[in-house]
C-alpha atoms as a PDB file:
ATOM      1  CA  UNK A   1       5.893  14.413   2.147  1.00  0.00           C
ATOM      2  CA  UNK A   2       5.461  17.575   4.052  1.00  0.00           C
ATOM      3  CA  UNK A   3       3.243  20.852   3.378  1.00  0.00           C
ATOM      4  CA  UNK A   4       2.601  23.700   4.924  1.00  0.00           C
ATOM      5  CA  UNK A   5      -1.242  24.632   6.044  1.00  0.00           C
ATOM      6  CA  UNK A   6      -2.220  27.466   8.031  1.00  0.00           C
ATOM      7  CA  UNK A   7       1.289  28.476   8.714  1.00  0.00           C
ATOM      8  CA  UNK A   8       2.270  25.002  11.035  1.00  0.00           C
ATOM      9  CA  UNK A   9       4.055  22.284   9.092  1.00  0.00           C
ATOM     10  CA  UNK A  10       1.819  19.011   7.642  1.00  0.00           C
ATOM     11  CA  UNK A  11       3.808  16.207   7.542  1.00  0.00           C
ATOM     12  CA  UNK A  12       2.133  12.992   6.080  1.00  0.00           C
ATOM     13  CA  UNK A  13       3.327   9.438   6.663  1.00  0.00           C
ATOM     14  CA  UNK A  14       1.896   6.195   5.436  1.00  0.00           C
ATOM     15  CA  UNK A  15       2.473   4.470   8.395  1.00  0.00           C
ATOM     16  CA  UNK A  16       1.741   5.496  11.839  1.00  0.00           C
ATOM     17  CA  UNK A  17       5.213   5.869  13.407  1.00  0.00           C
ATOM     18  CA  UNK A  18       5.662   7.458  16.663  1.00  0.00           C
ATOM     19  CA  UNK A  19       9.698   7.220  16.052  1.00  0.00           C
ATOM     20  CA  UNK A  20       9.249   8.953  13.256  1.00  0.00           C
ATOM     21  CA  UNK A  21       6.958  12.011  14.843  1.00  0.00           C
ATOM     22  CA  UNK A  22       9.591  11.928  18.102  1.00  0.00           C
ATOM     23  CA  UNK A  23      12.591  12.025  15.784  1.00  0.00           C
ATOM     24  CA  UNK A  24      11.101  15.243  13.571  1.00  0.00           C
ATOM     25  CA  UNK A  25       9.626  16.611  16.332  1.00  0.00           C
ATOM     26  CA  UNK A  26      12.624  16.840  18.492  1.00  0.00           C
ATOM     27  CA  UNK A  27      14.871  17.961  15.667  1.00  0.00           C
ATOM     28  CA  UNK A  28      12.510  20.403  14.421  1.00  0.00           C
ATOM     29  CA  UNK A  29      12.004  21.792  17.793  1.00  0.00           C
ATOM     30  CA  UNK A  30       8.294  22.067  17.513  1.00  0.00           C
ATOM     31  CA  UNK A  31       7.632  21.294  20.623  1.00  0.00           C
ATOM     32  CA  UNK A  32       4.512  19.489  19.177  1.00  0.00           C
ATOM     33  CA  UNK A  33       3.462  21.999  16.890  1.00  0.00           C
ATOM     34  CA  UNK A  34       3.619  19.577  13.804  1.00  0.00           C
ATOM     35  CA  UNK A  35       0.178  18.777  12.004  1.00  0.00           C
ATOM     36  CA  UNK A  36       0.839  14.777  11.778  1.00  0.00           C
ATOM     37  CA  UNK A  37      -1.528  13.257   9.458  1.00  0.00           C
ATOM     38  CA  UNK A  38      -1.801   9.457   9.182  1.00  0.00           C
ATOM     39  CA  UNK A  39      -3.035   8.840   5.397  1.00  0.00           C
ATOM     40  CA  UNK A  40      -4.446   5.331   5.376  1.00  0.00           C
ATOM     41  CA  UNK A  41      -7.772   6.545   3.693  1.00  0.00           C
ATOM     42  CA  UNK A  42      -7.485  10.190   3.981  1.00  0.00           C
ATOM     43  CA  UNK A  43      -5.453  10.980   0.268  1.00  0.00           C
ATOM     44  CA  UNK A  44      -5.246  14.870   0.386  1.00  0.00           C
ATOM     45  CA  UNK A  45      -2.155  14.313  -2.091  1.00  0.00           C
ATOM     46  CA  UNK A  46      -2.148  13.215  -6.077  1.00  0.00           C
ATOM     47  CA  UNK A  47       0.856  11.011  -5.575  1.00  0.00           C
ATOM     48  CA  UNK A  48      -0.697   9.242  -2.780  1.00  0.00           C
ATOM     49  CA  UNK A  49      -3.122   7.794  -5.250  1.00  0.00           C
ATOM     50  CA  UNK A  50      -2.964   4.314  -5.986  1.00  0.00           C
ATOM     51  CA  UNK A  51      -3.152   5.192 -10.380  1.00  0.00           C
ATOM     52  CA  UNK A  52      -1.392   8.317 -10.497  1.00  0.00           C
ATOM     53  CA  UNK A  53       1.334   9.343 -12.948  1.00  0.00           C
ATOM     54  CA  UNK A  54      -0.403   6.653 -16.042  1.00  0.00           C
ATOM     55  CA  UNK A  55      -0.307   6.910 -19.242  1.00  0.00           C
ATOM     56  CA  UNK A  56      -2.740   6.531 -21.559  1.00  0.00           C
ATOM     57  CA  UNK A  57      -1.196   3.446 -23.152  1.00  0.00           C
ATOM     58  CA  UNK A  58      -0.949   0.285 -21.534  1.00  0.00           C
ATOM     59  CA  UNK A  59       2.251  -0.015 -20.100  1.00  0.00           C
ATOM     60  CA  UNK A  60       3.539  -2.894 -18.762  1.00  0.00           C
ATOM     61  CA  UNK A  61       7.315  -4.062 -17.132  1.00  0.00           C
ATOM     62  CA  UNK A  62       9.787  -6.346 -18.787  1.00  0.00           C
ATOM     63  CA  UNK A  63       9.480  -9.523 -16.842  1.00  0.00           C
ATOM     64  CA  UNK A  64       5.740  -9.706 -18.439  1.00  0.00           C
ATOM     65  CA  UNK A  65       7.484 -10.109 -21.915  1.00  0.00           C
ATOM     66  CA  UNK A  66       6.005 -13.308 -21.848  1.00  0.00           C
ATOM     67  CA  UNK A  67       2.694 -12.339 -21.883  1.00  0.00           C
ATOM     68  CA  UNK A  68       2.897  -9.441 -24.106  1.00  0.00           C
ATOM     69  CA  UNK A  69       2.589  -9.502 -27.891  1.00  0.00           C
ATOM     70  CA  UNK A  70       5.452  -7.125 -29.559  1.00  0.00           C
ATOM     71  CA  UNK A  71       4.348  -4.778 -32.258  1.00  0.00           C
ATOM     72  CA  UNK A  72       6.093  -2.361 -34.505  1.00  0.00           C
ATOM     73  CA  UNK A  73       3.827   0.276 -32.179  1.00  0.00           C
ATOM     74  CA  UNK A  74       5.565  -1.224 -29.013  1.00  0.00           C
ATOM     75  CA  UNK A  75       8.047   1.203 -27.131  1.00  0.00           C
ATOM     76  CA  UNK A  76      10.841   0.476 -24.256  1.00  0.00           C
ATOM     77  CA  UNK A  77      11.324   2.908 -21.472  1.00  0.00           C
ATOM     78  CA  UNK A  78      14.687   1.993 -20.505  1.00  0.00           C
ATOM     79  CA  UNK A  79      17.092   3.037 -17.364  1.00  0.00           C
ATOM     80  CA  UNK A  80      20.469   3.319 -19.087  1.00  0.00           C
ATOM     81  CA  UNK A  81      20.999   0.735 -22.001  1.00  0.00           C
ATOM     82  CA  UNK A  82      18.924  -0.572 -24.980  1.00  0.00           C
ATOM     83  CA  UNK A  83      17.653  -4.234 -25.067  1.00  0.00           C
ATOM     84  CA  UNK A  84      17.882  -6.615 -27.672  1.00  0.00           C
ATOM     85  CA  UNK A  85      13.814  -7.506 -27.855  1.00  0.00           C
ATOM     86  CA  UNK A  86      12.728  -3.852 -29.968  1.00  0.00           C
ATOM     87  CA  UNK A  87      14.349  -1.919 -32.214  1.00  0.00           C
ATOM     88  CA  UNK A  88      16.157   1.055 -30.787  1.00  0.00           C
ATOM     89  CA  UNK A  89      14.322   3.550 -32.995  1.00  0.00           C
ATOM     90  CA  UNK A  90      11.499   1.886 -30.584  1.00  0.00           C
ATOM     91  CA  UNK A  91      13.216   2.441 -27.241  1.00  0.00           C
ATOM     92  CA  UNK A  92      13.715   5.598 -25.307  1.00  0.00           C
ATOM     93  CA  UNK A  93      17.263   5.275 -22.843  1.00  0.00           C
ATOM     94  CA  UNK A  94      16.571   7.979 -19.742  1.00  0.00           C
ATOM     95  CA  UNK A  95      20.371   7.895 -18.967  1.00  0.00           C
ATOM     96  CA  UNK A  96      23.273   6.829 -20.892  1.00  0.00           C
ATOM     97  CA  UNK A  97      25.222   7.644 -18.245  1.00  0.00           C
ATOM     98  CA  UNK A  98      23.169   5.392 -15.759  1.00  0.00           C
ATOM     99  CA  UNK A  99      22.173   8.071 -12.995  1.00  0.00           C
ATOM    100  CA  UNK A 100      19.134   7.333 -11.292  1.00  0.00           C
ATOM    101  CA  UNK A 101      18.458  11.523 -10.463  1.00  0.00           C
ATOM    102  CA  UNK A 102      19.040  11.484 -14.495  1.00  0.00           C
ATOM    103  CA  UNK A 103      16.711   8.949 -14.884  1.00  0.00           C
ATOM    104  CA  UNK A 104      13.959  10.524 -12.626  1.00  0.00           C
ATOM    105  CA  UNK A 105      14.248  13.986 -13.664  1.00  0.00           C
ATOM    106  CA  UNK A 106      13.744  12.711 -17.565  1.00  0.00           C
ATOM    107  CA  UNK A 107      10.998  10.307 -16.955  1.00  0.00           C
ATOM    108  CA  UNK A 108       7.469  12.273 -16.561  1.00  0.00           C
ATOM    109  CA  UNK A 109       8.419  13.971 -19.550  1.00  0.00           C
ATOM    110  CA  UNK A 110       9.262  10.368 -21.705  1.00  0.00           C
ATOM    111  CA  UNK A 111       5.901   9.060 -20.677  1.00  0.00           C
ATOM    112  CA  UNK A 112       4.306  12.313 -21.849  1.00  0.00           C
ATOM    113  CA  UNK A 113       6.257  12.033 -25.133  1.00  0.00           C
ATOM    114  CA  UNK A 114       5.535   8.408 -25.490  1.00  0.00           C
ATOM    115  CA  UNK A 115       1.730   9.713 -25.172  1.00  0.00           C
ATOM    116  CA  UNK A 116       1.634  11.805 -27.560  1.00  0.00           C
ATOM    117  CA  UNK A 117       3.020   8.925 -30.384  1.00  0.00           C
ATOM    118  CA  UNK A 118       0.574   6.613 -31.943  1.00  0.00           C
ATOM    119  CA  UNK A 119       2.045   3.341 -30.199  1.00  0.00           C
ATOM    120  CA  UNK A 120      -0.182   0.338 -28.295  1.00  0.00           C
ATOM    121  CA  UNK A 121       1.795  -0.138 -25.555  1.00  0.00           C
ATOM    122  CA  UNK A 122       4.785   0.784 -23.481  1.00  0.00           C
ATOM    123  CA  UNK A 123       7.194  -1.604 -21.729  1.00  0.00           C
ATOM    124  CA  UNK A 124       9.078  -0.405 -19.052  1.00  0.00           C
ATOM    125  CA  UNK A 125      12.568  -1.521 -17.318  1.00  0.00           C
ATOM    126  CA  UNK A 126      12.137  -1.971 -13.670  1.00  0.00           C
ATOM    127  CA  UNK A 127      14.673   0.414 -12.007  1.00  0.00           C
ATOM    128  CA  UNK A 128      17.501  -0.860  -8.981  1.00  0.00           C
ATOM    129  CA  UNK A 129      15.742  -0.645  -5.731  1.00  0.00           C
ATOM    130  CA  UNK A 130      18.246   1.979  -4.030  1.00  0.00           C
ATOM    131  CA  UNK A 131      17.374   5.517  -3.725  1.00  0.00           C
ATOM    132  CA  UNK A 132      15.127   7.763  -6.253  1.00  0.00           C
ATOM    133  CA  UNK A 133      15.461   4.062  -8.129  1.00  0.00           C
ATOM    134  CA  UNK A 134      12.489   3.116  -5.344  1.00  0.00           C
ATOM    135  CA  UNK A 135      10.542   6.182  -5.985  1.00  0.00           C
ATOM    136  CA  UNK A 136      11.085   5.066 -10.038  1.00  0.00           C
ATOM    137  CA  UNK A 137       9.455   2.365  -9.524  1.00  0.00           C
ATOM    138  CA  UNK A 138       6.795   3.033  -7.465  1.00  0.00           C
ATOM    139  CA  UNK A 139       5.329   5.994 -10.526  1.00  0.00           C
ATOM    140  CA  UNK A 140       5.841   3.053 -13.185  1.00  0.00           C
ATOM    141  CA  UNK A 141       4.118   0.517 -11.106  1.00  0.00           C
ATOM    142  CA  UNK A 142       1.089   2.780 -10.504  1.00  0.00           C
ATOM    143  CA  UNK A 143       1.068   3.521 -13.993  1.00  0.00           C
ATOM    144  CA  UNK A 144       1.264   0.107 -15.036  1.00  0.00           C
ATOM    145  CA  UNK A 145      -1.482  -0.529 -12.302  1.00  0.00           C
ATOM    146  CA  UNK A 146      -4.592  -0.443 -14.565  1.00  0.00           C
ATOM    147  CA  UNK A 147      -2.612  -3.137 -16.809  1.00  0.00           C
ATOM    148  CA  UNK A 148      -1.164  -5.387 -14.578  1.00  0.00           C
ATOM    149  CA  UNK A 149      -2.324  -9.092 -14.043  1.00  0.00           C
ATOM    150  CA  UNK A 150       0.247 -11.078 -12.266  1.00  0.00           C
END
């Protein structure tokens, strides 16, 4: 994530990496000018927060099925297909086509829409762990975070 305060770039990593400063450094051609902020503790960002991006329902992933009692107010978040455990009228698909950027670009505004329904919970697909599919994840995961037991 990078910002810009008081006119000098603020980059902020999770993890202290000096490759990572020496690599942007040298191809930004600071010189050392770069604000580098370590965020362990220090969140200065809404997305670095461990519950951000949550619904109000309790949303949960697919391999808790197990655990979770199905209603006719349940609802599916799916990646690309519909699944045989809900109705489909009960399952929102955020890309036929299977495109992750798709996917991602369509998903804040399914969770907001999924809000605003009278439902009890949500159950979510967990995305493939390649690309924007990792950054999928992570915003259903910290939604899911309040919820989650195993």
């Amino acid at each position: 994530m990078v910002a810009v305060r008081k006119e000098l770039p603020l980059v902020l990593v999770h993890i202290n990496s000096r490759k990572v400063v020496e690599i942007v450094d040298k191809a930004a051609g600071t010189g050392g000018a770069v604000n580098w902020i370590y965020v362990k503790d220090n969140l200065i960002a809404p997305g670095m927060m461990k519950r951000h991006y949550a619904t109000s329902h309790e949303l949960f992933f697919e391999n808790d099925l197990d655990k979770i009692n199905l209603t006719e107010k349940t609802f599916a978040l799916r990646f690309k297909s519909y699944a045989d455990y809900l109705p489909k009228a009960n399952q929102i698909v955020l890309s036929e086509q299977g495109s992750l950027a798709e996917a991602a670009a369509n998903l804040f505004a399914k969770m907001r829409e999924l809000d605003a329904m009278k439902i009890d919970k949500i159950i979510a697909e967990r995305f493939p762990q390649e690309g924007i599919g990792r950054a999928i994840n992570d915003r259903l995961e910290r939604a899911a975070s309040k919820y989650l037991h195993s």
